[in-house]
C-alpha atoms as a PDB file:
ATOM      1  CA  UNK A   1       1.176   1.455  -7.167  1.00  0.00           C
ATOM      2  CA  UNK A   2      -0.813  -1.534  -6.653  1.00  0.00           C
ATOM      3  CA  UNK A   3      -3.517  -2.420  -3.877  1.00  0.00           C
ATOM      4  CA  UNK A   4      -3.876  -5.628  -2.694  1.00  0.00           C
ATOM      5  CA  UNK A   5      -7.266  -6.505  -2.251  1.00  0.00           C
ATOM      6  CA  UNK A   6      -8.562  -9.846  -0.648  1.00  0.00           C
ATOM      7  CA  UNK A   7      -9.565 -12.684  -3.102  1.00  0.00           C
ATOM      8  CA  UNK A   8     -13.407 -12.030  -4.441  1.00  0.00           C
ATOM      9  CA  UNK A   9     -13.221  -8.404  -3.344  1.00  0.00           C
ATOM     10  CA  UNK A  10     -13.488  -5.435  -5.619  1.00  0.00           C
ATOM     11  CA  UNK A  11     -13.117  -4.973  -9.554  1.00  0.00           C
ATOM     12  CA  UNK A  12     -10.266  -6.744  -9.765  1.00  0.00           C
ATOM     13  CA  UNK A  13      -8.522  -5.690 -13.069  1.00  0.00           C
ATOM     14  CA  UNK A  14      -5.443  -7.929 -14.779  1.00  0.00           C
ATOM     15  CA  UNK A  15      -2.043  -7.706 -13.418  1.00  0.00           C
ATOM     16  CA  UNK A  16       0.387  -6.089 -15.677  1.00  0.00           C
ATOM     17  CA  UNK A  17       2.828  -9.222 -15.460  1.00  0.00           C
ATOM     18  CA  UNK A  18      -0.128 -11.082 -17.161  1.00  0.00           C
ATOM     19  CA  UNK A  19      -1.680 -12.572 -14.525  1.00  0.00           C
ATOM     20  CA  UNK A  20      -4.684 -13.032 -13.766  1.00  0.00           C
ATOM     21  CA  UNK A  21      -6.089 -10.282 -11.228  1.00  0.00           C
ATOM     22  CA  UNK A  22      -8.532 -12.774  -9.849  1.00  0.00           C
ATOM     23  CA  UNK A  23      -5.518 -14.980  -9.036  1.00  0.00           C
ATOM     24  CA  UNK A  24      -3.157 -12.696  -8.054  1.00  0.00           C
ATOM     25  CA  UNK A  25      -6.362 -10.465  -5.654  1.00  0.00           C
ATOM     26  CA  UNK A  26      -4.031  -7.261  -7.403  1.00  0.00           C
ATOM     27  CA  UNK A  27      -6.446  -4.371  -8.416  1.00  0.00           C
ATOM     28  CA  UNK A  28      -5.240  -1.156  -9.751  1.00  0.00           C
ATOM     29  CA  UNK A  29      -6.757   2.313  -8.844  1.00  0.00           C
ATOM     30  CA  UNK A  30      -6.798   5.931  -9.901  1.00  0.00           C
ATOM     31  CA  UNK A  31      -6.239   7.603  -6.468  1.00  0.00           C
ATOM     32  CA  UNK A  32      -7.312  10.904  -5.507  1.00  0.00           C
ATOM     33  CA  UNK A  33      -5.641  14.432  -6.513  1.00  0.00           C
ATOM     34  CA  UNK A  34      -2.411  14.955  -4.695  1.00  0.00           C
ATOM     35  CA  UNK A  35      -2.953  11.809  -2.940  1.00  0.00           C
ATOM     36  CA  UNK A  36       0.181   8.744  -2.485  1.00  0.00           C
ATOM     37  CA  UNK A  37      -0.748   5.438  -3.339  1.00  0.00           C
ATOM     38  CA  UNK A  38      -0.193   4.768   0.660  1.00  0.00           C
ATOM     39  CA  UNK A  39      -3.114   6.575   0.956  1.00  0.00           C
ATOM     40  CA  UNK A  40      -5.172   5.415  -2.274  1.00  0.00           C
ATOM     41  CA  UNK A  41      -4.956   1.952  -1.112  1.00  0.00           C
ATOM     42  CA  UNK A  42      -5.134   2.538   2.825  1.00  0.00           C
ATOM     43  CA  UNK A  43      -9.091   1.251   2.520  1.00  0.00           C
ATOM     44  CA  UNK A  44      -8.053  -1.788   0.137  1.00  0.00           C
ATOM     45  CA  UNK A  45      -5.245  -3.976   1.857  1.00  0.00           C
ATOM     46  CA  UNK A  46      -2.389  -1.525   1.709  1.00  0.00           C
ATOM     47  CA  UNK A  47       0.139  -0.907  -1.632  1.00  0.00           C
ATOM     48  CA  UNK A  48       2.327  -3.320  -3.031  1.00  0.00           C
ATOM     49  CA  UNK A  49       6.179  -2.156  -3.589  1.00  0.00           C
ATOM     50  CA  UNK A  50       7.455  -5.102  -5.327  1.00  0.00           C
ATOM     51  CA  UNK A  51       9.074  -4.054  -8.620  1.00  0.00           C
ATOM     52  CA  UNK A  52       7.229  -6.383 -10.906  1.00  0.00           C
ATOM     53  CA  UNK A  53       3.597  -5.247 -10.043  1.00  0.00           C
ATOM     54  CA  UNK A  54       5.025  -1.703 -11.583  1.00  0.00           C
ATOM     55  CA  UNK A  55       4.294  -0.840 -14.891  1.00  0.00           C
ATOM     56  CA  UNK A  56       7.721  -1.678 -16.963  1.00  0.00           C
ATOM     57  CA  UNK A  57       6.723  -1.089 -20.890  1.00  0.00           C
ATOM     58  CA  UNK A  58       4.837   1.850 -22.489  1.00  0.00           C
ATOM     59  CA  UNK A  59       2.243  -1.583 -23.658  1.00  0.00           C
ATOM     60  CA  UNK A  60       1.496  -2.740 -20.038  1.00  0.00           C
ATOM     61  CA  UNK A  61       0.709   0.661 -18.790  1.00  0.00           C
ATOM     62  CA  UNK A  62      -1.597   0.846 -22.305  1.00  0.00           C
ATOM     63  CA  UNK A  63      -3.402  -2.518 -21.198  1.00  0.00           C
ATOM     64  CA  UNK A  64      -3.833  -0.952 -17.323  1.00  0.00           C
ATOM     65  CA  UNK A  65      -6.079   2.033 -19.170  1.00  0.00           C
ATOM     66  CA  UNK A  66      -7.706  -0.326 -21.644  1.00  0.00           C
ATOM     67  CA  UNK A  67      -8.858  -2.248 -19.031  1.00  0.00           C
ATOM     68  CA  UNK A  68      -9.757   0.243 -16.207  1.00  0.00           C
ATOM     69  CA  UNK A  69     -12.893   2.628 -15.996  1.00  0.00           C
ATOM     70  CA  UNK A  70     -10.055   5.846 -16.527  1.00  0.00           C
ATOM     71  CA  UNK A  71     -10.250   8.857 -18.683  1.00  0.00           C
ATOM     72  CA  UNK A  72      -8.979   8.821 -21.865  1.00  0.00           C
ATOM     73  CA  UNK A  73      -5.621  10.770 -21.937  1.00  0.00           C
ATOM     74  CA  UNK A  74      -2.576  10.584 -24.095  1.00  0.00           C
ATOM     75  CA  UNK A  75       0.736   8.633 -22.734  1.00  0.00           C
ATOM     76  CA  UNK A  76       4.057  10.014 -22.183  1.00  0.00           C
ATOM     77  CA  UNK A  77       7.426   8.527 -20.617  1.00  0.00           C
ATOM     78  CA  UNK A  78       7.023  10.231 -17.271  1.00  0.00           C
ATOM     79  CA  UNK A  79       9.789   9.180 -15.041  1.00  0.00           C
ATOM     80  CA  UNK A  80       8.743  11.012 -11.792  1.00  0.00           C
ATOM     81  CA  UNK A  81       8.742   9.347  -8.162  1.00  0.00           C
ATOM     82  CA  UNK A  82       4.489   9.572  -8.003  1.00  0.00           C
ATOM     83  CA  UNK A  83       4.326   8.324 -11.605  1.00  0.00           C
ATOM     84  CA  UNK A  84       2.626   6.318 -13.199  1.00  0.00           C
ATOM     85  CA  UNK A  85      -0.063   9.350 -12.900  1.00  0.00           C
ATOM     86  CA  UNK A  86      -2.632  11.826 -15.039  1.00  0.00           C
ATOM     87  CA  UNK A  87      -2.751  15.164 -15.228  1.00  0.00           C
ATOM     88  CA  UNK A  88      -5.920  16.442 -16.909  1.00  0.00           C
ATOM     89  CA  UNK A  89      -5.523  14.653 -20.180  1.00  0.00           C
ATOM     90  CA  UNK A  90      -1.823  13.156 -20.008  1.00  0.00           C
ATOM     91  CA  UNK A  91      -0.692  10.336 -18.333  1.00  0.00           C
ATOM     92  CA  UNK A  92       3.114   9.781 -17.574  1.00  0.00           C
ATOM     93  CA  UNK A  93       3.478   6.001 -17.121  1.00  0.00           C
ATOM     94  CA  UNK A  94       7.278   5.283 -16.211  1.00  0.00           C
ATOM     95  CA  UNK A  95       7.977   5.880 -12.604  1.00  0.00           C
ATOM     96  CA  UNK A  96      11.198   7.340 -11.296  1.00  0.00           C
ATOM     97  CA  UNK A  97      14.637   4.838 -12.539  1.00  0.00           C
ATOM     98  CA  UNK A  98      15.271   4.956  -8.625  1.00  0.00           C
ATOM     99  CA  UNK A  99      12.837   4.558  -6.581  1.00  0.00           C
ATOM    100  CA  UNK A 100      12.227   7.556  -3.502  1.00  0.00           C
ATOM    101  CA  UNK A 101      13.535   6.559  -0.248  1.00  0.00           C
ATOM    102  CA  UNK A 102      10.456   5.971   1.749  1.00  0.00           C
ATOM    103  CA  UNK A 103       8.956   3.642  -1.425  1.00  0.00           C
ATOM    104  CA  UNK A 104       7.104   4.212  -4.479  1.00  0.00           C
ATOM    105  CA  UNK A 105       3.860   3.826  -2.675  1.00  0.00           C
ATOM    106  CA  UNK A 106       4.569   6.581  -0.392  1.00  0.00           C
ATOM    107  CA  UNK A 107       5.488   8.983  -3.004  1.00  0.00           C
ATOM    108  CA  UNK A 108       2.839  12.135  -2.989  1.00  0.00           C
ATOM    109  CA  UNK A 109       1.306  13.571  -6.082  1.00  0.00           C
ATOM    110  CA  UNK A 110       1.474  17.050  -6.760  1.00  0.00           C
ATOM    111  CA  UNK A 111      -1.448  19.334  -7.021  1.00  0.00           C
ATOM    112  CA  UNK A 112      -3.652  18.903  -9.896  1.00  0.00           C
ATOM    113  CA  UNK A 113      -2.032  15.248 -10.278  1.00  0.00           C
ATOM    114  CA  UNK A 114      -3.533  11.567  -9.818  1.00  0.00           C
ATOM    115  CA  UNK A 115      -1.218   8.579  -9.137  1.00  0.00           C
ATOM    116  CA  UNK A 116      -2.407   5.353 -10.714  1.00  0.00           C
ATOM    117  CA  UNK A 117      -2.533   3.012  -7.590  1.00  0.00           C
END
């Protein structure tokens, strides 16, 4: 999921729909362990839902850990309602084809798991 963060606030990163994150005030985050992205980005303007902020391609979710201060970890297709997310040294980047009924942003991590926000 995606926090929205006010304009000059925060290390904004680049949106994954290539625009600028400056522009856009669309910062990414790697929320806490068996956290939602509701509550990774209750502190920074809320989460954003909206399809398009989510990543879509194996490439974009590549450019989200290029650019971000995250562990190094090795990417597979996921396809779970709280991904993308990391487990020790994987990250799943495709989130569920449907998304949960109370939103992607709601949906909770499991134990040991951290949902990229």
């Amino acid at each position: 999921a995606i926090c929205e963060v006010p304009h000059g606030q925060g290390p904004l990163l680049r949106k994954l729909v290539d625009l600028d994150a400056e522009q856009s005030g669309i910062v990414w985050m790697h929320g806490p362990l068996a956290a939602s992205c509701d509550e990774a980005c209750s502190d920074h303007g809320g989460c954003n839902e909206a399809a398009e902020v989510w990543p879509h391609r194996r490439e974009d979710f590549e450019v989200l850990l290029a650019r971000g201060a995250y562990p190094p970890c090795e990417v597979f297709e996921g396809g779970r309602t709280f991904d993308p997310s990391t487990t020790d040294l994987r990250c799943n980047w495709r989130g569920a084809a449907t998304p949960p009924p109370l939103g992607r942003c709601a949906a909770r991590a499991p134990a040991g798991a951290r949902r990229f926000c």
